[in-house]
N, C-alpha and C. Protein backbone atom coordinates (compact mmCIF):
# COMPACT_ATOMS: atom_id res chain seq x y z
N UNK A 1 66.59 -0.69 124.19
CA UNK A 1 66.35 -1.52 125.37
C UNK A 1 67.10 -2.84 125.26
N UNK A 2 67.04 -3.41 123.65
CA UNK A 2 67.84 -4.87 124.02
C UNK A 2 69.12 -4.80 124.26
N UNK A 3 70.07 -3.14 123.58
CA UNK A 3 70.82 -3.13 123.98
C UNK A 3 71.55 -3.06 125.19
N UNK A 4 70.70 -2.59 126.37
CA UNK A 4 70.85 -2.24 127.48
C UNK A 4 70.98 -3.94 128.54
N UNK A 5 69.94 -4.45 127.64
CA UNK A 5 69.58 -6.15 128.21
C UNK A 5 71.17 -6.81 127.96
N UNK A 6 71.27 -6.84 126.71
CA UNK A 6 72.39 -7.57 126.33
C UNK A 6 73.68 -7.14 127.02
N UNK A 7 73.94 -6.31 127.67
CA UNK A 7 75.17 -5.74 128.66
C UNK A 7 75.06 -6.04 129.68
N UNK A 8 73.57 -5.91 130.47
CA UNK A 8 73.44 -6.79 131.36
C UNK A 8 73.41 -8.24 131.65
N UNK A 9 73.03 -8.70 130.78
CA UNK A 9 73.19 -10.43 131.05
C UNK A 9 74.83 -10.52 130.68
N UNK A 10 75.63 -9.82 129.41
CA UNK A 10 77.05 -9.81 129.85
C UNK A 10 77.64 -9.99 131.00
N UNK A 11 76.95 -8.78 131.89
CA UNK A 11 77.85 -8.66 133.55
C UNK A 11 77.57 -10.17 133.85
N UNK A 12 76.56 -10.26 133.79
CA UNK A 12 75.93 -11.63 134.73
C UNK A 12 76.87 -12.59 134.88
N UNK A 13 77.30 -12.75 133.32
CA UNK A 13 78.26 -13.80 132.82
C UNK A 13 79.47 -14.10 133.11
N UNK A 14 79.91 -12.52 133.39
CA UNK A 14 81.20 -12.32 133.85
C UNK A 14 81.57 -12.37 134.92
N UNK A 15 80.29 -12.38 135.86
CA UNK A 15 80.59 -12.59 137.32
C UNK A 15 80.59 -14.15 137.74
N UNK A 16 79.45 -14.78 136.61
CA UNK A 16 79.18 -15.77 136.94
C UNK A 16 80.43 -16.73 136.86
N UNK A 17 81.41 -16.39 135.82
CA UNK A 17 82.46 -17.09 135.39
C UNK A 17 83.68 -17.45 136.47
N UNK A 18 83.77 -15.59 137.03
CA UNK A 18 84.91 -15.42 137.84
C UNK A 18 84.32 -15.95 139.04
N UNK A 19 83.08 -15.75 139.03
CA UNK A 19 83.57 -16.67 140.54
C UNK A 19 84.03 -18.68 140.19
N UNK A 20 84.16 -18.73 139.04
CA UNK A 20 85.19 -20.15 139.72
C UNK A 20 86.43 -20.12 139.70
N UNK A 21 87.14 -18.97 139.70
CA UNK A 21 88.22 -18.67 140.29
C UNK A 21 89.35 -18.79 139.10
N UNK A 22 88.54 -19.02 137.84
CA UNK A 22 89.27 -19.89 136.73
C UNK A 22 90.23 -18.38 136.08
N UNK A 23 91.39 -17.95 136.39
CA UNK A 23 91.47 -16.47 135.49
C UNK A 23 91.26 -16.37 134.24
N UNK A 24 91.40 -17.53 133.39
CA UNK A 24 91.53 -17.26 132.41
C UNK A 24 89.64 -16.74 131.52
N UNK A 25 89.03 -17.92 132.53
CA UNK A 25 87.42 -17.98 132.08
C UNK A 25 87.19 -15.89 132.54
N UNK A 26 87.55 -15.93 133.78
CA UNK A 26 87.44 -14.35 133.70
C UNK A 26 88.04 -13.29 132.99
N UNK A 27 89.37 -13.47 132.55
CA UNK A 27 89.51 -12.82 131.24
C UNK A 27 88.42 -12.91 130.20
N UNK A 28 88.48 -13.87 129.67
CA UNK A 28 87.91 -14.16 128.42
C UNK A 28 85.73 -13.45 128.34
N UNK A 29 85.66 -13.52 129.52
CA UNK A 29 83.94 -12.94 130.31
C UNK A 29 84.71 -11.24 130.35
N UNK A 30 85.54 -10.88 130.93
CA UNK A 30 85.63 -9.68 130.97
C UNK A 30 85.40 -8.63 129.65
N UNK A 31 86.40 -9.48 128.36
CA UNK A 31 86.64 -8.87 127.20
C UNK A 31 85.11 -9.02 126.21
N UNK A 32 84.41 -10.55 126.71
CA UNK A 32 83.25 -10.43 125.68
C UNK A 32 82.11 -9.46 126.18
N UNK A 33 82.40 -8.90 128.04
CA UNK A 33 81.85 -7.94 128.30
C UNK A 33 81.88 -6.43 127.60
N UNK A 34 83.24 -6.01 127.73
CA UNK A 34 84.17 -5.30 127.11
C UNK A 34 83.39 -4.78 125.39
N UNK A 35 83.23 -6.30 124.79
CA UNK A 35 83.14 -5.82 123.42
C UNK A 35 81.54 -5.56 123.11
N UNK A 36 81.11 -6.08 124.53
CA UNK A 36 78.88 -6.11 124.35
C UNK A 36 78.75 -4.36 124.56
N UNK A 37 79.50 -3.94 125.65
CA UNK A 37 79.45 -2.55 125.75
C UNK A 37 79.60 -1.61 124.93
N UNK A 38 80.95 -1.98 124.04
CA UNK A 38 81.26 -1.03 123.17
C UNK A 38 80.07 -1.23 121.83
N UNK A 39 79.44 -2.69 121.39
CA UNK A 39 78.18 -2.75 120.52
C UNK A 39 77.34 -2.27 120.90
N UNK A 40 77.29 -2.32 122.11
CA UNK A 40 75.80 -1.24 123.13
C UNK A 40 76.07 -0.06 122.54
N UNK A 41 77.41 0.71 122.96
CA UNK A 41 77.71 1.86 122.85
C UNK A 41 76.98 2.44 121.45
N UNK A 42 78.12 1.83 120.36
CA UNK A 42 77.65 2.09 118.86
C UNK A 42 76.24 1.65 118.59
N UNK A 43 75.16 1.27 118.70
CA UNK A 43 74.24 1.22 118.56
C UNK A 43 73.27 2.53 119.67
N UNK A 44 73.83 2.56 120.45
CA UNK A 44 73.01 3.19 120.86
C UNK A 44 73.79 5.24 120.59
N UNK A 45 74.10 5.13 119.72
CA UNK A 45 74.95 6.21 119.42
C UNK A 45 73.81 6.49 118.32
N UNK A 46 73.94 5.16 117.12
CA UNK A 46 73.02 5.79 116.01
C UNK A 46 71.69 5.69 116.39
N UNK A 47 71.20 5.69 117.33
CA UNK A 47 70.27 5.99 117.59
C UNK A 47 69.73 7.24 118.14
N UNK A 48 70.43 8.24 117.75
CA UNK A 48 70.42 9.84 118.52
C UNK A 48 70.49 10.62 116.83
N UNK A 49 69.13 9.89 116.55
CA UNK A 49 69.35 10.93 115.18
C UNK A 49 69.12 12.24 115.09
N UNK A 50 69.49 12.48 114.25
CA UNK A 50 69.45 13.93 113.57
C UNK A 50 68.43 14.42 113.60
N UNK A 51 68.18 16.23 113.68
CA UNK A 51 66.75 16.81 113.36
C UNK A 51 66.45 16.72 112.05
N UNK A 52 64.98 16.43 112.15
CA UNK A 52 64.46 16.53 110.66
C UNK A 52 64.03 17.46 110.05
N UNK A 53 65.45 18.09 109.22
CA UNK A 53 65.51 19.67 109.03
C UNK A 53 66.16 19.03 107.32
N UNK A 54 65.30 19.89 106.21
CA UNK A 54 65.83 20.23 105.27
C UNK A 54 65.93 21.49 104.30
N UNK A 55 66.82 21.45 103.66
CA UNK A 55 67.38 23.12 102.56
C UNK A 55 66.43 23.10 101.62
N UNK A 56 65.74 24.13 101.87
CA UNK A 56 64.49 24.88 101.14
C UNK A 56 64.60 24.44 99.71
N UNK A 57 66.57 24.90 99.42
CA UNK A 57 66.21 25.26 98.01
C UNK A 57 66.83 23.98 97.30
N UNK A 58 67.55 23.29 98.12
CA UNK A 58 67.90 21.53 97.16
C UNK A 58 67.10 20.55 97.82
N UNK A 59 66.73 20.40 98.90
CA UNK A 59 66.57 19.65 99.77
C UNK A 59 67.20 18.44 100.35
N UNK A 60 68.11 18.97 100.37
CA UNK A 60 69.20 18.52 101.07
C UNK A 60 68.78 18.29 102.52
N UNK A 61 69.09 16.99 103.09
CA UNK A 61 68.32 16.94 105.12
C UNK A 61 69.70 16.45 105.60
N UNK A 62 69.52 17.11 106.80
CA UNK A 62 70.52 17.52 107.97
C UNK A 62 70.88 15.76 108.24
N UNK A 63 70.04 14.52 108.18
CA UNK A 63 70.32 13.49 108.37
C UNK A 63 71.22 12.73 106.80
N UNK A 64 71.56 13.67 105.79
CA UNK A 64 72.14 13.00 105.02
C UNK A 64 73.79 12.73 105.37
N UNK A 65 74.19 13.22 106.53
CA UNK A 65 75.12 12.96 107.13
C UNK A 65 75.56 12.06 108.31
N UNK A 66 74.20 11.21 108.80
CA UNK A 66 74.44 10.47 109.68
C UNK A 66 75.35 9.82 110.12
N UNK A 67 75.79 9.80 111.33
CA UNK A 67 77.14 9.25 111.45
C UNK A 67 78.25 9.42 111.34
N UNK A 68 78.19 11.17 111.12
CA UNK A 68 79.28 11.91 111.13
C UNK A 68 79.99 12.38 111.67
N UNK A 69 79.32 12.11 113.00
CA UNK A 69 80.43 11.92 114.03
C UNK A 69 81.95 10.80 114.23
N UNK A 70 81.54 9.79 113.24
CA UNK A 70 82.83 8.82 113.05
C UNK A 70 83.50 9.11 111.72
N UNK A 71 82.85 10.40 110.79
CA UNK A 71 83.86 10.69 110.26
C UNK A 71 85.31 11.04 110.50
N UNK A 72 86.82 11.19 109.42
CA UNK A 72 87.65 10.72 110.18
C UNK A 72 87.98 12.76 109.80
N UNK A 73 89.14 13.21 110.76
CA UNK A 73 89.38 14.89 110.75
C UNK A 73 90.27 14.91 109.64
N UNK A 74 90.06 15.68 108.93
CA UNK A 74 90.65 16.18 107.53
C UNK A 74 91.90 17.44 108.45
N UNK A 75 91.15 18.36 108.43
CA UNK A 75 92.45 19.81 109.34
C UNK A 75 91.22 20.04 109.90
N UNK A 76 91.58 21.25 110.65
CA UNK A 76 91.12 22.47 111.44
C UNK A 76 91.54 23.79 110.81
N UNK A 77 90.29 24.74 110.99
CA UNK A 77 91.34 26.21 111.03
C UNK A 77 90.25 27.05 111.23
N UNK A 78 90.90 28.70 111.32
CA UNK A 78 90.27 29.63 111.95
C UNK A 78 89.98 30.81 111.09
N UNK A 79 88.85 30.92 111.14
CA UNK A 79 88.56 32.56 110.48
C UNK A 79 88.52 33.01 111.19
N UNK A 80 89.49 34.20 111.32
CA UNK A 80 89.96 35.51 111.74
C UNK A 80 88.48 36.40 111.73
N UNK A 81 87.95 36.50 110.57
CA UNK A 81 86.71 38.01 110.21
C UNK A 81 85.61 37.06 110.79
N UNK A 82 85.68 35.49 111.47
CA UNK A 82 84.54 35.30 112.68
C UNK A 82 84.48 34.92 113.81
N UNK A 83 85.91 34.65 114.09
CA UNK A 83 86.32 34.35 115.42
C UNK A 83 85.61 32.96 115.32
N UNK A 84 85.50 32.05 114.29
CA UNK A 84 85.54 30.79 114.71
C UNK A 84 86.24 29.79 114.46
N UNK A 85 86.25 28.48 115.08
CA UNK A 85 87.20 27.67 114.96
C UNK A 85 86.51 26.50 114.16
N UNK A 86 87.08 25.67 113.40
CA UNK A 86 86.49 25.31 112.57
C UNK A 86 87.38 23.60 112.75
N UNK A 87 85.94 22.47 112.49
CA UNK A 87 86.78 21.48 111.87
C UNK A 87 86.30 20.85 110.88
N UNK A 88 87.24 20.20 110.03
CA UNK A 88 86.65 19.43 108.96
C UNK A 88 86.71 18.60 108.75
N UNK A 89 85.65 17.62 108.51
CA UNK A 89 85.54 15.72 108.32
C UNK A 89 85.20 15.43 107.32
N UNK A 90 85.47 14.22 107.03
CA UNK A 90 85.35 13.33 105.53
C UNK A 90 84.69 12.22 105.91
N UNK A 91 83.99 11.59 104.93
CA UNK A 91 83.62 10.41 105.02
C UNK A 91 84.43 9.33 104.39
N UNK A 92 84.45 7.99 104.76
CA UNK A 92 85.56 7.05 104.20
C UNK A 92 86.02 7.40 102.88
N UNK A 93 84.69 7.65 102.80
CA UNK A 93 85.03 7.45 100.33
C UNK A 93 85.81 8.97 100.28
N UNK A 94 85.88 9.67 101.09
CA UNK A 94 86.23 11.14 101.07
C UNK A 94 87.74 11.27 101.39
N UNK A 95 87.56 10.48 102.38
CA UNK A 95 88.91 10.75 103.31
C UNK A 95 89.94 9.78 102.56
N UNK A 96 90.10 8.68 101.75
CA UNK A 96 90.36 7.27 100.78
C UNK A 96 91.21 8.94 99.55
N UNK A 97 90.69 9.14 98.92
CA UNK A 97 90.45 10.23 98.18
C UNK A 97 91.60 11.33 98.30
N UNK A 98 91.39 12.06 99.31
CA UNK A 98 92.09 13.13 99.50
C UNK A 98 93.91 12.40 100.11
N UNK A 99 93.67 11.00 101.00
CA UNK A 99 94.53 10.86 101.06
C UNK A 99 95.62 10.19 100.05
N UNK A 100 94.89 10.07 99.23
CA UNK A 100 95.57 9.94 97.44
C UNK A 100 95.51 10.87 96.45
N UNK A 101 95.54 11.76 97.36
CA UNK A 101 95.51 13.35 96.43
C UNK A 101 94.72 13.25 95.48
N UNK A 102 93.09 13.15 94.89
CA UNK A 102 92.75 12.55 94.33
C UNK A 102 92.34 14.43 93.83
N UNK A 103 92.59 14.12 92.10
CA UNK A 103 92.01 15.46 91.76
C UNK A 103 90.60 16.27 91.77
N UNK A 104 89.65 15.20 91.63
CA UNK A 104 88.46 15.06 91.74
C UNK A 104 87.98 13.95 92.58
N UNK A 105 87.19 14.48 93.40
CA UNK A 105 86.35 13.35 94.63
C UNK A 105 85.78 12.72 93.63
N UNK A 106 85.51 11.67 94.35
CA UNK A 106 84.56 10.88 93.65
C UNK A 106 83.19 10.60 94.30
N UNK A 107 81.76 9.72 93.70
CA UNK A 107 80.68 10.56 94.22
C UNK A 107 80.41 9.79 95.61
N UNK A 108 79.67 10.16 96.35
CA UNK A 108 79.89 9.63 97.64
C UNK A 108 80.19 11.14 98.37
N UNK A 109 81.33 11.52 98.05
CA UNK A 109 82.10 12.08 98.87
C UNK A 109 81.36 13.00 100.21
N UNK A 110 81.53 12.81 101.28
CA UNK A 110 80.82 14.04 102.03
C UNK A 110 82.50 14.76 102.85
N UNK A 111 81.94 15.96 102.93
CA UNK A 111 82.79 16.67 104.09
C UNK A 111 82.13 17.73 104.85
N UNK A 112 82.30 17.40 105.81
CA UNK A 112 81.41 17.84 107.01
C UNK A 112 82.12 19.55 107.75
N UNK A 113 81.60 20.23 108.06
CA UNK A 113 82.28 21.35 108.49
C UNK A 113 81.71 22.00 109.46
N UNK A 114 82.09 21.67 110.90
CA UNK A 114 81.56 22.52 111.99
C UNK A 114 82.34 23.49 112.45
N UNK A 115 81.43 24.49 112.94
CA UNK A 115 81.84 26.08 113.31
C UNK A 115 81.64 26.19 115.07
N UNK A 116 82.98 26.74 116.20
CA UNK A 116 82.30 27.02 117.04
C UNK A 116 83.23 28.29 117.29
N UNK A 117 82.45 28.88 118.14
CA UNK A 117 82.68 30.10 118.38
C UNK A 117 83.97 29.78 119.97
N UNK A 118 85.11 30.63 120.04
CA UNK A 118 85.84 30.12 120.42
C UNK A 118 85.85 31.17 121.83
N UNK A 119 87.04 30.84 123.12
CA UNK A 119 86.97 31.51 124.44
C UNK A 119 88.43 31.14 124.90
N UNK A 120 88.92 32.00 125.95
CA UNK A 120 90.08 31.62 126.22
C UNK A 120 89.89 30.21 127.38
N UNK A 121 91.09 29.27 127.61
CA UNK A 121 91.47 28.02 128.22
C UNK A 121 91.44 28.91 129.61
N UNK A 122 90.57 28.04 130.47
CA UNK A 122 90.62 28.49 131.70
C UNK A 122 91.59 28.31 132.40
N UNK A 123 92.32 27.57 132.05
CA UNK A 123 93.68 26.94 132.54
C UNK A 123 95.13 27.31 131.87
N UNK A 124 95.17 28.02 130.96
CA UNK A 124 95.54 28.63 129.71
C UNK A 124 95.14 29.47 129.24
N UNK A 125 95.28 31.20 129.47
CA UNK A 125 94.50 32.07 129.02
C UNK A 125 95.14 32.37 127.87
N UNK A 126 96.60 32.01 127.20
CA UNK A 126 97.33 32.23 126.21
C UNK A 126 96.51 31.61 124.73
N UNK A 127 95.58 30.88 125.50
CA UNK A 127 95.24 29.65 123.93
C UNK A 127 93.44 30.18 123.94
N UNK A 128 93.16 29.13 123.10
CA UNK A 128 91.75 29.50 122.74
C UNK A 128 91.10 28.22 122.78
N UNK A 129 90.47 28.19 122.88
CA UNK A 129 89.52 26.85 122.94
C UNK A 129 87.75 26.88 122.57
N UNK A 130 87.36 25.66 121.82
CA UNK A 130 86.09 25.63 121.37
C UNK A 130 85.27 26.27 122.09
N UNK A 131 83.86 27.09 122.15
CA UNK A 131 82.79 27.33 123.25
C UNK A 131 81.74 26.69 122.81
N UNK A 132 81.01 27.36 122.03
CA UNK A 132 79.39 27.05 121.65
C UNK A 132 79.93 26.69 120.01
N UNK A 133 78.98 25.51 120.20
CA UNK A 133 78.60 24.87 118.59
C UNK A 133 77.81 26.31 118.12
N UNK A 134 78.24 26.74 116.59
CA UNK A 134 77.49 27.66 116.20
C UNK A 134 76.56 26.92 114.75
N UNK A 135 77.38 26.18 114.43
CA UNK A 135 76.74 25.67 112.94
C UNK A 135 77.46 23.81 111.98
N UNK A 136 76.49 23.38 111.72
CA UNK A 136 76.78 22.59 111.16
C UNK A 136 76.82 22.47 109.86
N UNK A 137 77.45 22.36 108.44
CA UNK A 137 77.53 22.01 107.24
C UNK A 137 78.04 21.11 106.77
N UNK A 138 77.36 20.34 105.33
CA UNK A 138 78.26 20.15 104.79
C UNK A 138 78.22 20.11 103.38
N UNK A 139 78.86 18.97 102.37
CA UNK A 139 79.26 18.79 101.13
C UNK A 139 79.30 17.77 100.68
N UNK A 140 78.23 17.18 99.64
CA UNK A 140 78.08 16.11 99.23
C UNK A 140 78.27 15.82 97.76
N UNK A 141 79.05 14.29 97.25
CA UNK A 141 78.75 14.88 95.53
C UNK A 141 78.00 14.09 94.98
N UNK A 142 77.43 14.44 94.08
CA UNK A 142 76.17 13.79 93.51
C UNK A 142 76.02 14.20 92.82
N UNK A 143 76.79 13.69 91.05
CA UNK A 143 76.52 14.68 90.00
C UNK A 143 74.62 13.94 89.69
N UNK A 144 74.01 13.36 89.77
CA UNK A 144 73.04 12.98 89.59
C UNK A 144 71.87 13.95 89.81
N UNK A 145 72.17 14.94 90.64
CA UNK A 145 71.70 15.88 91.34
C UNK A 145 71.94 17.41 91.09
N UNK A 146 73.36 17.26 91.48
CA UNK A 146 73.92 18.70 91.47
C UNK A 146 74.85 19.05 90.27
N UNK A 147 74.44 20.27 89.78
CA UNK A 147 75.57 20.70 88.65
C UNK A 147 75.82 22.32 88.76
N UNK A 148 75.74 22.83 89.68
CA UNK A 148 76.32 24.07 89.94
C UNK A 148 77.30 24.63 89.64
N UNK A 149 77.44 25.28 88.42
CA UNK A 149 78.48 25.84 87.69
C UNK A 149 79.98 24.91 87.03
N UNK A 150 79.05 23.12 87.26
CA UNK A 150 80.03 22.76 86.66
C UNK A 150 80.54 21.46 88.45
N UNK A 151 79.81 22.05 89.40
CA UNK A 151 80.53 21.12 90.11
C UNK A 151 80.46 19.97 90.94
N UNK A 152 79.25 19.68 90.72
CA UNK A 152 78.33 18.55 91.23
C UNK A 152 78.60 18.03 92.70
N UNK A 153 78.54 19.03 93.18
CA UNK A 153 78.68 19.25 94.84
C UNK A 153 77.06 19.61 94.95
N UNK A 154 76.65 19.29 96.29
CA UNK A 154 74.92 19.79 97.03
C UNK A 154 75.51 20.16 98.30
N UNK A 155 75.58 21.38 98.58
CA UNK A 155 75.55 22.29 100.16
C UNK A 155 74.52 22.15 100.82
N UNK A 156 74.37 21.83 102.18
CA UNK A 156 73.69 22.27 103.29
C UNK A 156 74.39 22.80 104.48
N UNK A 157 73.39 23.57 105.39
CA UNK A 157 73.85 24.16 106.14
C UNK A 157 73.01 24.53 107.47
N UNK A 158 73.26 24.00 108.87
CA UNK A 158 72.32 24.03 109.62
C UNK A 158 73.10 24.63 110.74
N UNK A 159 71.97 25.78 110.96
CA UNK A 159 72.74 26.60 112.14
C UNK A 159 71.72 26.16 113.61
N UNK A 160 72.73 26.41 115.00
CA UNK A 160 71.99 26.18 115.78
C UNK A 160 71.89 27.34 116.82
N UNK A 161 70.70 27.05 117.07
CA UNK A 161 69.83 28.55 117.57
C UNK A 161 69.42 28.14 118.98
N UNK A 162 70.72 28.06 120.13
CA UNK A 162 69.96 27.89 121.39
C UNK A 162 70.26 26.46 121.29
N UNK A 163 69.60 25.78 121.63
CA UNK A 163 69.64 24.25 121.81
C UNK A 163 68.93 23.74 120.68
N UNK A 164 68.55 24.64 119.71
CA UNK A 164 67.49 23.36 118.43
C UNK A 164 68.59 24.01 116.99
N UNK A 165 68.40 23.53 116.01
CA UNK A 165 69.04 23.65 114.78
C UNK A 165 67.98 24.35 114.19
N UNK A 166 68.37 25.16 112.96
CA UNK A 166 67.33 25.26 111.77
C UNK A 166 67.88 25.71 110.45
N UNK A 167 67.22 25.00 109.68
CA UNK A 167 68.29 25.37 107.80
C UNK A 167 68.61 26.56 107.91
N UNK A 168 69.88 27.00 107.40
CA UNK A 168 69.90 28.31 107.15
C UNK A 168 69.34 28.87 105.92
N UNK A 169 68.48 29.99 106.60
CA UNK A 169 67.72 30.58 105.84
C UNK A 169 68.16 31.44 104.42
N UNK A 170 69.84 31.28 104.02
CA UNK A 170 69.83 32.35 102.99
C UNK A 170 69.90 31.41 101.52
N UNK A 171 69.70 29.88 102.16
CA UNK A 171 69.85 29.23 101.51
C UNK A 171 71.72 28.53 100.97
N UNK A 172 72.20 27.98 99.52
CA UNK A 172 72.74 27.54 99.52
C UNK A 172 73.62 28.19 98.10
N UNK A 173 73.16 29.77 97.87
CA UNK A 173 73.57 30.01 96.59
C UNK A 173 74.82 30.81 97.24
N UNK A 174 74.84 31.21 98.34
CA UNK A 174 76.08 31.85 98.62
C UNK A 174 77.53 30.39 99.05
N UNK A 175 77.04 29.46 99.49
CA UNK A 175 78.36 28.15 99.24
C UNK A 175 78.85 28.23 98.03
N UNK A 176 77.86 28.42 96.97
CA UNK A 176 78.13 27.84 95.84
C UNK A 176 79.05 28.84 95.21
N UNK A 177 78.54 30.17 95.57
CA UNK A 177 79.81 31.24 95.05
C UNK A 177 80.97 31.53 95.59
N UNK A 178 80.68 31.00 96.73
CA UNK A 178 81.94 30.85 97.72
C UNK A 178 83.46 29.51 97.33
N UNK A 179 82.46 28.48 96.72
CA UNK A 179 83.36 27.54 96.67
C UNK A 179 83.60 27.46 95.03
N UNK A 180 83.36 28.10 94.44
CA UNK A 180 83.52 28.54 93.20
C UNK A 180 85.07 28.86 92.79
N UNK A 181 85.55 29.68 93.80
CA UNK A 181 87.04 29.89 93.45
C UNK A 181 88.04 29.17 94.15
N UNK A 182 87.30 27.71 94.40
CA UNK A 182 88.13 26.69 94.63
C UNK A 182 87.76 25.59 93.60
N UNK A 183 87.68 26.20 92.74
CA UNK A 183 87.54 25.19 90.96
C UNK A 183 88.61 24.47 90.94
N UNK A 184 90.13 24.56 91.15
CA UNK A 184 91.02 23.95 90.52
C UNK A 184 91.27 22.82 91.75
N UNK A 185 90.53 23.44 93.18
CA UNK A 185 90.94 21.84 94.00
C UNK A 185 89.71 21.07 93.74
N UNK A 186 88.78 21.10 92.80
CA UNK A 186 87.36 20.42 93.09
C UNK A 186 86.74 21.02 94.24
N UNK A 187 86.64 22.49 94.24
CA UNK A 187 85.58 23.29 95.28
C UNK A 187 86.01 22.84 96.48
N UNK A 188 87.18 22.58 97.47
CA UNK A 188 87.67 22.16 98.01
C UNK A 188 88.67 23.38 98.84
N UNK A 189 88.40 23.80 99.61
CA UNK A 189 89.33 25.08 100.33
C UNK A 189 90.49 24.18 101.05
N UNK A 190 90.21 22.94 101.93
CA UNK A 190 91.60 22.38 102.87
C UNK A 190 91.73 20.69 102.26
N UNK A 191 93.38 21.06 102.35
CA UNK A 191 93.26 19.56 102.31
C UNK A 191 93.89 18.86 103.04
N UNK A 192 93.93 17.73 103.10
CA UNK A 192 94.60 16.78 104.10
C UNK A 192 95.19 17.14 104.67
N UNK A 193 94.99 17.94 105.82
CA UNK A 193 96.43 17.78 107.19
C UNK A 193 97.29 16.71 107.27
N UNK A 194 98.96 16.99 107.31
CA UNK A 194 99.85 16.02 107.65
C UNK A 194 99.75 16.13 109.46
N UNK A 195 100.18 14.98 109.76
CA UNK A 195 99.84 14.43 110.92
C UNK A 195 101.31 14.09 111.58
N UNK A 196 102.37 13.84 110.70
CA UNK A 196 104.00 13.18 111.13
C UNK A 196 104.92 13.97 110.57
C-alpha cells in the first residue's frame, strides 16, 4: 500500500511542478516519478512470494530461490525425448563464476532451471515457442549441507500441476544421479552461452 501511496503523491508532484511551465522543474518531476515507479515496481514484485512448498527428502523450499526471476540467463536448450524447452539462470555469485570459467562454483551458487512445454508460433508455424510452465528447479551449493557423492550441490524440484506447484514427489535422488556424470564440469550440464 505505501508503495502504491508513494507513486501517487509522485504524480501529484509532477503535475504540480509542470504546471509552472518551468521545463526543466518538469523534467526533473517526471524522472523522480519515473524512478518512484520503477521502486514501486521492484518492491512490489518481491512481494509475490513463493509457495510454501518443501523437498521431503533435503528440505530444500521452493522460496530458497527468491528473486529468481532477476536472475541473469546462462543458455537455453531443448530435450528432444520431452519436447521441452528449457532455460537456465544463475544467481550473481553463479553467473560472476561461470563467466570466469570458474572450475568449481563457489558456495552461494544457485542455478535455476525452468521447463515449458513448447507449441508452434502462431505467426510462425516454422518455429516453436514456449506454452505451459511445466516445472521449476533448481541447484544450490552448500557444502555445509550437501555431500552427495562428493558434490555439495542440494536439488529441488517443483512441478506445476494446473495453476498450484507441488515438490516433486520422486524426490531428489534421481538429480543426483543424473548430474553425476557431469563430475568434471562441477555437476554442471551448460555453460555460459556466448552472446557476440
Amino acid at each position: 500500500m505505501k508503495n502504491i501511496t508513494s507513486i501517487v503523491w509522485a504524480s501529484v508532484v509532477c503535475f504540480a511542478l509542470a504546471g509552472y511551465g518551468d521545463s526543466y522543474k518538469s523534467s526533473q518531476a517526471a524522472k523522480f516519478v519515473a524512478a518512484t515507479v520503477y521502486a514501486g515496481g521492484e518492491k512490489l514484485s518481491q512481494m509475490q512470494k513463493l509457495p510454501d512448498l518443501k523437498m521431503t527428502d533435503n528440505n530444500l523450499s521452493f522460496d530458497r530461490i527468491a528473486g529468481y526471476k532477476d536472475f541473469k540467463i546462462v543458455a537455453t536448450h531443448f530435450r528432444t525425448d520431452k519436447q521441452e524447452l528449457r532455460y537456465i539462470l544463475a544467481n550473481p555469485v553463479a553467473y560472476k563464476a561461470l563467466q570466469q570459467r570458474a572450475r568449481v562454483m563457489p558456495e552461494g551458487s544457485k542455478i535455476v532451471k525452468i521447463g515449458w512445454s513448447v507449441k508452434k508460433m502462431a505467426l510462425f508455424p516454422a518455429a516453436l515457442e514456449a506454452d505451459k510452465l511445466q516445472h521449476i528447479e533448481y541447484m544450490v551449493k552448500d557444502s555445509s549441507r550437501f555431500n552427495a557423492n562428493g558434490d555439495h550441490w542440494g536439488y529441488a524440484r517443483f512441478v506445476k500441476k494446473k495453476s498450484h506447484y507441488q515438490a516433486w514427489e520422486k524426490g531428489t535422488k534421481g538429480c543426483i544421479s543424473c548430474h553425476a556424470s557431469a563430475k568434471e564440469s562441477d555437476y554442471l550440464f551448460t555453460p555460459l552461452q556466448g552472446m557476440f
